[in-house]
N, C-alpha and C. Protein backbone atom coordinates (compact mmCIF):
# COMPACT_ATOMS: atom_id res chain seq x y z
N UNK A 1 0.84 -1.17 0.00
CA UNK A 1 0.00 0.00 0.00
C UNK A 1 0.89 1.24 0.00
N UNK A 2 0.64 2.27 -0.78
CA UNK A 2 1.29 3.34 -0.90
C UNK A 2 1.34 4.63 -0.02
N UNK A 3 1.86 4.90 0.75
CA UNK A 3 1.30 6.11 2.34
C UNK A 3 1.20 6.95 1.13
N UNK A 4 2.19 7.68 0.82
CA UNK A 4 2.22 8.58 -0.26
C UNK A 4 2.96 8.41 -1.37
N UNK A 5 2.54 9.44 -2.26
CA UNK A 5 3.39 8.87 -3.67
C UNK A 5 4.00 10.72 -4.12
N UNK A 6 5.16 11.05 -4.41
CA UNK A 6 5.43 12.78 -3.80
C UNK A 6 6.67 13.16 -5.43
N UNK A 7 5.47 14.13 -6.02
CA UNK A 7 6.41 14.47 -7.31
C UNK A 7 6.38 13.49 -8.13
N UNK A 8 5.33 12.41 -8.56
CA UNK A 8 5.19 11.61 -9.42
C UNK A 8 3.87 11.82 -10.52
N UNK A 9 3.26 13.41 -9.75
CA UNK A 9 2.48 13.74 -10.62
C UNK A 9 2.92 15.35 -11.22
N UNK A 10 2.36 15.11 -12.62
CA UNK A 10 2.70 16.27 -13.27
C UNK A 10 2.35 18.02 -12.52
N UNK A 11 1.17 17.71 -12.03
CA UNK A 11 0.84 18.87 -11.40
C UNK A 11 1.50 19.13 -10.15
N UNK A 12 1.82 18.51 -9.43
CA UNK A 12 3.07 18.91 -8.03
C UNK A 12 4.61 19.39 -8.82
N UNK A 13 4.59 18.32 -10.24
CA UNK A 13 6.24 19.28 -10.59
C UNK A 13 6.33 20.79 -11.00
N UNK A 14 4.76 20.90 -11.75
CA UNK A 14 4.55 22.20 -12.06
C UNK A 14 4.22 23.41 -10.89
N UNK A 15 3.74 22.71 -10.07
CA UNK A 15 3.30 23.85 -9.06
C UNK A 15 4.54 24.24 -8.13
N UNK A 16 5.64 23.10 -8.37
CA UNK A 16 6.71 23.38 -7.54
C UNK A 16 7.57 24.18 -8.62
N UNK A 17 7.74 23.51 -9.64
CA UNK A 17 8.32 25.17 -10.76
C UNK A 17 7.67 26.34 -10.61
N UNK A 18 6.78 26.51 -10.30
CA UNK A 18 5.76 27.89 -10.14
C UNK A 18 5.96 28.09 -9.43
N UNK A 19 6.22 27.77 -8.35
CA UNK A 19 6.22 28.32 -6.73
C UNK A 19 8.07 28.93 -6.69
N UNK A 20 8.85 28.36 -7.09
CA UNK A 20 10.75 28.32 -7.18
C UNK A 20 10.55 29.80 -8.29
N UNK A 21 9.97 29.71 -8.97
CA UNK A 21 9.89 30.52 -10.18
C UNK A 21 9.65 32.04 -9.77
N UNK A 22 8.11 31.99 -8.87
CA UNK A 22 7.86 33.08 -8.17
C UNK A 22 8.75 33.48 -7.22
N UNK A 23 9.32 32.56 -5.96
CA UNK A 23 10.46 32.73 -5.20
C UNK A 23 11.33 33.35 -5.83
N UNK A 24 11.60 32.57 -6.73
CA UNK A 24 13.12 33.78 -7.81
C UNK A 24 13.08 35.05 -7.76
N UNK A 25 11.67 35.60 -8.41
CA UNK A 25 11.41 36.25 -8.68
C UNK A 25 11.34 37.69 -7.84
N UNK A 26 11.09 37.18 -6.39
CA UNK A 26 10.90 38.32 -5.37
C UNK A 26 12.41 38.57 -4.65
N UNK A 27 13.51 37.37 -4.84
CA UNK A 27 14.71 37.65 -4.15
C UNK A 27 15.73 37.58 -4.84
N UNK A 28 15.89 37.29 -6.43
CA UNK A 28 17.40 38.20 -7.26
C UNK A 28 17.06 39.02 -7.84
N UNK A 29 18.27 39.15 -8.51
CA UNK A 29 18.43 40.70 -9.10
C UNK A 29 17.44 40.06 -10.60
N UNK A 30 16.73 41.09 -11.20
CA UNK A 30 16.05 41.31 -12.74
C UNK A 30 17.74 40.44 -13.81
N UNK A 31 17.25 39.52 -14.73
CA UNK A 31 18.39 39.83 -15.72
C UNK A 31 18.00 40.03 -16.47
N UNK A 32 19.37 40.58 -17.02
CA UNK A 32 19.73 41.42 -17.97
C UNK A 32 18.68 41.01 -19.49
N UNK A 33 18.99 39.93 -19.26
CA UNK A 33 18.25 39.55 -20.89
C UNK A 33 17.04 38.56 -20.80
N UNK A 34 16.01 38.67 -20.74
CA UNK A 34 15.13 37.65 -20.82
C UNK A 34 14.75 36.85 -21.89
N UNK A 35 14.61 35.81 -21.28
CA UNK A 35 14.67 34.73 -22.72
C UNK A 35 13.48 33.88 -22.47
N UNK A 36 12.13 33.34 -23.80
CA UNK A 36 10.82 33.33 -23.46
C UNK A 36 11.15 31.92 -23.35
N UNK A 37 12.06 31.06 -23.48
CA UNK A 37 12.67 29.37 -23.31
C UNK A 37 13.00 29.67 -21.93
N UNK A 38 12.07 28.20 -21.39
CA UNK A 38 12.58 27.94 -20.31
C UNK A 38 14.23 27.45 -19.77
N UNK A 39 14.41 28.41 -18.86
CA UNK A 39 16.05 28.02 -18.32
C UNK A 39 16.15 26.85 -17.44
N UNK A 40 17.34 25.95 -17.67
CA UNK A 40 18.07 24.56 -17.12
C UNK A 40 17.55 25.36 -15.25
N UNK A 41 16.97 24.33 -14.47
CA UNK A 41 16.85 24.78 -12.97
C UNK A 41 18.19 24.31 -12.36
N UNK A 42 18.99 25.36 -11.31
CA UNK A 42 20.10 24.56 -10.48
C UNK A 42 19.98 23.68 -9.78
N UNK A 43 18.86 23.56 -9.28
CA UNK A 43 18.34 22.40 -8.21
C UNK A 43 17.74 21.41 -9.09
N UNK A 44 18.52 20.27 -8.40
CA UNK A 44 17.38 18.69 -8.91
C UNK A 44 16.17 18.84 -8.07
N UNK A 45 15.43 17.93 -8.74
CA UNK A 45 14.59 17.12 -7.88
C UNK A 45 14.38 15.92 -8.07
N UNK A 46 14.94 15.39 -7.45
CA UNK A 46 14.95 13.94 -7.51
C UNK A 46 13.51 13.37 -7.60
N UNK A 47 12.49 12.21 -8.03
CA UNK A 47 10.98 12.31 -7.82
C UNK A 47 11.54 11.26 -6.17
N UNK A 48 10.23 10.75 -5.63
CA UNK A 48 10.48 9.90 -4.50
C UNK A 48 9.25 9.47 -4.68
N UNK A 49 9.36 7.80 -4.09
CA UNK A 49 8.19 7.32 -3.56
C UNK A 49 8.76 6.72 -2.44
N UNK A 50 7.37 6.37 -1.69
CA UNK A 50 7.43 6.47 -0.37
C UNK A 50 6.33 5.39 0.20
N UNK A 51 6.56 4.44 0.50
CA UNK A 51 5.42 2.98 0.68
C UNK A 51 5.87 2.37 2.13
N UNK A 52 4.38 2.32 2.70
CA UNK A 52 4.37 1.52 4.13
C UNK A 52 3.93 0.80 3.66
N UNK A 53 4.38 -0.88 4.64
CA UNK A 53 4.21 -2.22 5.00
C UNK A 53 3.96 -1.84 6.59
N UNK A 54 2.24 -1.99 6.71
CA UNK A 54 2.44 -2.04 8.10
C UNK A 54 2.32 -3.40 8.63
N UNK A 55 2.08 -4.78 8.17
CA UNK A 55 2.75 -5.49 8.56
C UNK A 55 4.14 -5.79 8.83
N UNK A 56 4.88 -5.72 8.13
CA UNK A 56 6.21 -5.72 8.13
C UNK A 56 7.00 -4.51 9.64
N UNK A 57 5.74 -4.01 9.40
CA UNK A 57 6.39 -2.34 10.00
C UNK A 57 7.47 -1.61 9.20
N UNK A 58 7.62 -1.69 8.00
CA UNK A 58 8.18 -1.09 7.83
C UNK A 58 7.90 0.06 6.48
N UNK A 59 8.74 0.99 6.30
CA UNK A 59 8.50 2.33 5.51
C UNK A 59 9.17 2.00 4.54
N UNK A 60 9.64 2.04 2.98
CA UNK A 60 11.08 2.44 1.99
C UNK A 60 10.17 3.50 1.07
N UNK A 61 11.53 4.29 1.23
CA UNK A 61 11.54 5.35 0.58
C UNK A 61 12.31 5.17 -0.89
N UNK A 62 12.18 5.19 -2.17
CA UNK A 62 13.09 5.32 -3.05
C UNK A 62 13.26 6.59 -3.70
N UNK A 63 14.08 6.98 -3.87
CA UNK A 63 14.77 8.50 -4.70
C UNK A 63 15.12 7.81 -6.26
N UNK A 64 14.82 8.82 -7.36
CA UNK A 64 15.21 8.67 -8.62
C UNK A 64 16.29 9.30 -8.59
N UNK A 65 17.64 8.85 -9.19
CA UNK A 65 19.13 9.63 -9.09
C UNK A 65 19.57 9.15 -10.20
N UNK A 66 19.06 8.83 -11.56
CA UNK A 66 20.26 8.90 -12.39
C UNK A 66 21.13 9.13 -12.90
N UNK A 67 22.42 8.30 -13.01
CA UNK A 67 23.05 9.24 -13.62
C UNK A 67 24.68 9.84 -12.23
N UNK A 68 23.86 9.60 -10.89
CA UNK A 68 24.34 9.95 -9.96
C UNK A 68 25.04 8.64 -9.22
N UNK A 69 26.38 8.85 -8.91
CA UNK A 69 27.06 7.77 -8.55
C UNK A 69 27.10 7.81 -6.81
N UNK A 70 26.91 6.84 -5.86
CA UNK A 70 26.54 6.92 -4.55
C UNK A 70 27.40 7.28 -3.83
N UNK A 71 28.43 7.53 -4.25
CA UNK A 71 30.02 8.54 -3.65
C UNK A 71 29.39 9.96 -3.60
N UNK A 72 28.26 10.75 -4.13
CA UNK A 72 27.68 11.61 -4.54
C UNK A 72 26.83 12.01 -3.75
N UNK A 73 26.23 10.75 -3.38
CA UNK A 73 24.90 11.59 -2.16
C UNK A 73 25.12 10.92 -0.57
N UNK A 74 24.67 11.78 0.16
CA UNK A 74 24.52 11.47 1.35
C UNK A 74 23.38 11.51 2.28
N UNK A 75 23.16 10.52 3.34
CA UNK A 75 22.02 10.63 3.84
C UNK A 75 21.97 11.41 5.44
N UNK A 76 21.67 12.18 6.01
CA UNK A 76 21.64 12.44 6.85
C UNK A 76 20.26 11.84 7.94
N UNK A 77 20.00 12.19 9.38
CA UNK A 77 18.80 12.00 9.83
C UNK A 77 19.16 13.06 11.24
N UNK A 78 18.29 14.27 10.94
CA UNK A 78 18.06 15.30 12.15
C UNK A 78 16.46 15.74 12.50
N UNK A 79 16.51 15.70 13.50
CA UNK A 79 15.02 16.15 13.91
C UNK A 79 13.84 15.52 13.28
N UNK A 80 13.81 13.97 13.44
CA UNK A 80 12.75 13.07 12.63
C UNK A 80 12.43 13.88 10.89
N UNK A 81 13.63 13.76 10.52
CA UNK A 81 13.57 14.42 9.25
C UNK A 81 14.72 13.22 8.20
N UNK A 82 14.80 12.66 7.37
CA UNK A 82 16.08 11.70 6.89
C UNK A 82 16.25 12.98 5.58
N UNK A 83 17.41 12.87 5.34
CA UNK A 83 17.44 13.98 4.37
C UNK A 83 18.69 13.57 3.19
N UNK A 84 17.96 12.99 1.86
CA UNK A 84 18.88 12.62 1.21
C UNK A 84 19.40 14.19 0.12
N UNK A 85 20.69 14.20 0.28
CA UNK A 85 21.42 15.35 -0.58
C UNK A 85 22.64 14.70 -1.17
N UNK A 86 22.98 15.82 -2.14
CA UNK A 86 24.40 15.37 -3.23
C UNK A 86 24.40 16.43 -3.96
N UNK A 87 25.54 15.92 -5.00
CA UNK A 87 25.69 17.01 -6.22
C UNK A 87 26.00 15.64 -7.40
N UNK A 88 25.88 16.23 -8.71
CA UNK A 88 26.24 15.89 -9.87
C UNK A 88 26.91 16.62 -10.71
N UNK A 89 27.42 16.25 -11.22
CA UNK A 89 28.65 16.90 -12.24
C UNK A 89 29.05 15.96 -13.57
N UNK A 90 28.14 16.03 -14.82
CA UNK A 90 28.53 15.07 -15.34
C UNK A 90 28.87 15.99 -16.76
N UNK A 91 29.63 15.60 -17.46
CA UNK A 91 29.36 16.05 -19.05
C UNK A 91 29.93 14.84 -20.01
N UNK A 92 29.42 14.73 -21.36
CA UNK A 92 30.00 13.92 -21.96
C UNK A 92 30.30 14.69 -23.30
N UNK A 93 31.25 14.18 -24.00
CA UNK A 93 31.50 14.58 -25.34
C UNK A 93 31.24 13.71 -26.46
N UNK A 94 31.47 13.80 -27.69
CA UNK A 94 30.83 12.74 -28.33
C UNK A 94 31.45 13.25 -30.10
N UNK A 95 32.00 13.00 -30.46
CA UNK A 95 32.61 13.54 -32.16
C UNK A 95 31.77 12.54 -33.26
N UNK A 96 31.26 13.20 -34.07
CA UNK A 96 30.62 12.07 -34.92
C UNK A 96 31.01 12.77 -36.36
N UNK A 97 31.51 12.89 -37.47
CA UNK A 97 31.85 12.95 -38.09
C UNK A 97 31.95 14.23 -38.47
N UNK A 98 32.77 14.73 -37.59
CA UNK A 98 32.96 16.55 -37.93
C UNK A 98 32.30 16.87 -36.99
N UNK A 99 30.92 16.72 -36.41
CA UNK A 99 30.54 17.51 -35.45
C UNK A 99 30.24 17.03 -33.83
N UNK A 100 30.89 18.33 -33.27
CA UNK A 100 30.89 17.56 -31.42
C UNK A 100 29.75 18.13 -30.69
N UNK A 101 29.45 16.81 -29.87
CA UNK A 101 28.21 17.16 -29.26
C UNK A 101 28.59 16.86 -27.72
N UNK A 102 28.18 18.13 -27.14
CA UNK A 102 28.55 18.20 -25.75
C UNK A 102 27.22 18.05 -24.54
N UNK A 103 27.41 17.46 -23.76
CA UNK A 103 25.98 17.71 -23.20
C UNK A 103 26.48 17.75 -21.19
N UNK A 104 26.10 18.52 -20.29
CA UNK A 104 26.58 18.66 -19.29
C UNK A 104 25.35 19.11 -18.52
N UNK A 105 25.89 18.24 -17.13
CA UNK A 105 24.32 17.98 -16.11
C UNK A 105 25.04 18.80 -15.15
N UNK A 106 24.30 19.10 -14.41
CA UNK A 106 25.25 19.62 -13.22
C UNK A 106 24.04 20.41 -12.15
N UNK A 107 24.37 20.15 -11.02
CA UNK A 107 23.44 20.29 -9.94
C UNK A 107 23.82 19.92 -8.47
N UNK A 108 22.17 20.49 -7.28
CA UNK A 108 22.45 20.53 -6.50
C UNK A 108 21.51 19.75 -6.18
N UNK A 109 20.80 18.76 -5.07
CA UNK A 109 19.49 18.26 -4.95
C UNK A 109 19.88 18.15 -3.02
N UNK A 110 18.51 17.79 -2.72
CA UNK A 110 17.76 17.97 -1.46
C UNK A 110 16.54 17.86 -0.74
N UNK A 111 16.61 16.71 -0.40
CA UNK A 111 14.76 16.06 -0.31
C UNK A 111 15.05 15.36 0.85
N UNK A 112 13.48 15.20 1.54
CA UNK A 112 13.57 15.40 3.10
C UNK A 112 12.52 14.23 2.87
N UNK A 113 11.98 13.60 4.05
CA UNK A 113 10.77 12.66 4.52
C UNK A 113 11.08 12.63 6.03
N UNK A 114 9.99 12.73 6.79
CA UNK A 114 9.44 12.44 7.83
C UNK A 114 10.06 11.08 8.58
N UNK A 115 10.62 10.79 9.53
CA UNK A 115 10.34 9.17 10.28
C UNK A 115 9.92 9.60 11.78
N UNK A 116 9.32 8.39 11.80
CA UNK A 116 8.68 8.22 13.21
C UNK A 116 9.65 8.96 14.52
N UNK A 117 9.51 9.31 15.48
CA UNK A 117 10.66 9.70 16.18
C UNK A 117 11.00 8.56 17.16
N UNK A 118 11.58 7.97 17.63
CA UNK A 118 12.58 7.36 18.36
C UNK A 118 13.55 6.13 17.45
N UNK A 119 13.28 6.39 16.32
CA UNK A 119 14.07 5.49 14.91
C UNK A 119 15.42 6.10 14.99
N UNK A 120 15.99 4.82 15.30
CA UNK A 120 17.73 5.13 15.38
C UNK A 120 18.59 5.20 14.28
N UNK A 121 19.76 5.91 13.80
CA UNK A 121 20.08 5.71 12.91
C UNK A 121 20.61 4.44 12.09
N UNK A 122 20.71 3.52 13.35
CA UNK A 122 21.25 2.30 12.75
C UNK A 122 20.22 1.27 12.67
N UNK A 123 18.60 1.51 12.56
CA UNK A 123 17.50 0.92 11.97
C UNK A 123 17.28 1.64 10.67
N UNK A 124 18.21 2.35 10.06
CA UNK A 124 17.93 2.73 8.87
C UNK A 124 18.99 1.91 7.96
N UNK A 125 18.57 1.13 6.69
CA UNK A 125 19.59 1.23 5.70
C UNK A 125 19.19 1.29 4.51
N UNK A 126 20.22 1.44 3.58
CA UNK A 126 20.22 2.02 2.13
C UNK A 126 21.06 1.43 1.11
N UNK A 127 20.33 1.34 -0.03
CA UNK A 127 21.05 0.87 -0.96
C UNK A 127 20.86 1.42 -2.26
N UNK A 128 22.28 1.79 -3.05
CA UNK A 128 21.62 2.10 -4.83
C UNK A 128 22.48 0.98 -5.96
N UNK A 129 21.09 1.02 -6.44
CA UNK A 129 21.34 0.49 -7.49
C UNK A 129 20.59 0.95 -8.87
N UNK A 130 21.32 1.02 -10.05
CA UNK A 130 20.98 1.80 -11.22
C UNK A 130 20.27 2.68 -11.86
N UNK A 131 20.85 3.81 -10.32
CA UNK A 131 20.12 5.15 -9.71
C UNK A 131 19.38 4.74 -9.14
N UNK A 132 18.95 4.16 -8.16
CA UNK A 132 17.37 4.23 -7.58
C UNK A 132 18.06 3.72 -6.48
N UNK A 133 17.70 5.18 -4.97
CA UNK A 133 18.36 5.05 -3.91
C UNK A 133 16.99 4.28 -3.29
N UNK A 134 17.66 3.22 -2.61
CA UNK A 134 16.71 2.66 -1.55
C UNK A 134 16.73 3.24 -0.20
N UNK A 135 16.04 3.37 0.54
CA UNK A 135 15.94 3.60 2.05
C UNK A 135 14.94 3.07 2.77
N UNK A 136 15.27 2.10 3.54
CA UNK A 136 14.33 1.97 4.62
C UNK A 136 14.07 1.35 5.98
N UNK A 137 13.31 2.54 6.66
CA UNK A 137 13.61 2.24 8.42
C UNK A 137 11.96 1.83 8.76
N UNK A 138 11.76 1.72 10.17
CA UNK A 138 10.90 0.99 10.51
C UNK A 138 9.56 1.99 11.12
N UNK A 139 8.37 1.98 10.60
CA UNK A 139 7.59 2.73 10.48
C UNK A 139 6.86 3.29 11.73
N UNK A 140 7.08 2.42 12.64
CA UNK A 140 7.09 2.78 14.30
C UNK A 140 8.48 1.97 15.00
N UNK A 141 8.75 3.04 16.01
CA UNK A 141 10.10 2.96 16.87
C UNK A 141 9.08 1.61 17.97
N UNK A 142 10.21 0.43 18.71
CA UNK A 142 9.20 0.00 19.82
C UNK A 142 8.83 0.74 20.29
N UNK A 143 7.78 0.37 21.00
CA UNK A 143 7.03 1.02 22.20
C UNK A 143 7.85 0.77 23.76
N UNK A 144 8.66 1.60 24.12
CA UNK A 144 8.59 1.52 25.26
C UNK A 144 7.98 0.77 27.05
N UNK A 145 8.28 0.13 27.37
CA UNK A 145 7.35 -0.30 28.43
C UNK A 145 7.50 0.69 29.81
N UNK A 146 6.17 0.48 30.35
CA UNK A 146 6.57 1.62 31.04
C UNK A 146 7.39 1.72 32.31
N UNK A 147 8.02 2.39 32.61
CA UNK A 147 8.62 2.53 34.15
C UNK A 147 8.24 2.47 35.36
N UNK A 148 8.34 1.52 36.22
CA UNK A 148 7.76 2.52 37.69
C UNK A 148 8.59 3.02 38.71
N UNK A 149 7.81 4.40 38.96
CA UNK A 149 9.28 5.19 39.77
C UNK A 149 9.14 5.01 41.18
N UNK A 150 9.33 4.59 42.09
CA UNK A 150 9.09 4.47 43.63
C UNK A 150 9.19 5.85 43.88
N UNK A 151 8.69 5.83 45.12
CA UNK A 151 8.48 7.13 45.88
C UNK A 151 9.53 7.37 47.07
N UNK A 152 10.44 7.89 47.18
CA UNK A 152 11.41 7.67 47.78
C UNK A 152 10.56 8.37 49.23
């Protein structure tokens, strides 16, 4: 069963270009030349899905990264937040009979999901394979039993 499914529909990529677009818009400078073609964005966005097993108990998250080698990204986990980031830097060249064709990726990315809070970092793990980062921790932390405190 799918909890959520995040940036796999056309209208969240657009509303998030619209929204980055407007942001732009209110905090750099005007340029110089406007051009009515849309410009390359610096930021990725990686898409993600995101599926609970609540039998299993457990959550995986996958990130789309092609292209991106796993020396590249890193996962962090602060404030019930897991936060996969990286960069890419790729270009290739290509000569085909007189003419060269260059093509160059290059970026910043940064995408966040929610975990339960008392999930340790070492109930999380991850794996990529042919771009597609795996992640996944356990969708509730145990439950605690409770304490009893004597009354001194």
């Amino acid at each position: 069963m799918s909890l959520f499914n995040l940036f796999n529909d056309s209208f969240f990529s657009d509303f998030d270009r619209m929204f980055d677009e407007a942001f732009a818009r209110r905090t750099a400078s005007p340029p110089a030349i406007k051009s009515s073609q849309a410009v390359a964005p610096s930021v990725l966005r990686p898409r993600i899905d995101v599926h609970e097993d609540k039998e299993k108990n457990l959550v995986t998250a996958t990130f789309e990264l092609p292209g991106i080698n796993k020396q590249d990204v890193s996962i962090d986990v602060h404030d019930s937040f897991l936060t996969v980031s990286g960069e890419t830097k790729t270009e290739t060249n290509r000569d085909e009979g007189g003419v060269v064709l260059r093509e160059r990726r290059y970026g910043k990315f940064s995408r966040s999901v929610p975990v339960p809070e008392g999930v340790k970092p070492e109930d999380i793990k991850a794996a990529m394979e042919n771009g597609v980062l795996t992640v996944t921790y356990p969708r509730q932390s145990a439950q605690r039993a409770p304490k009893r405190i004597t009354i001194a």
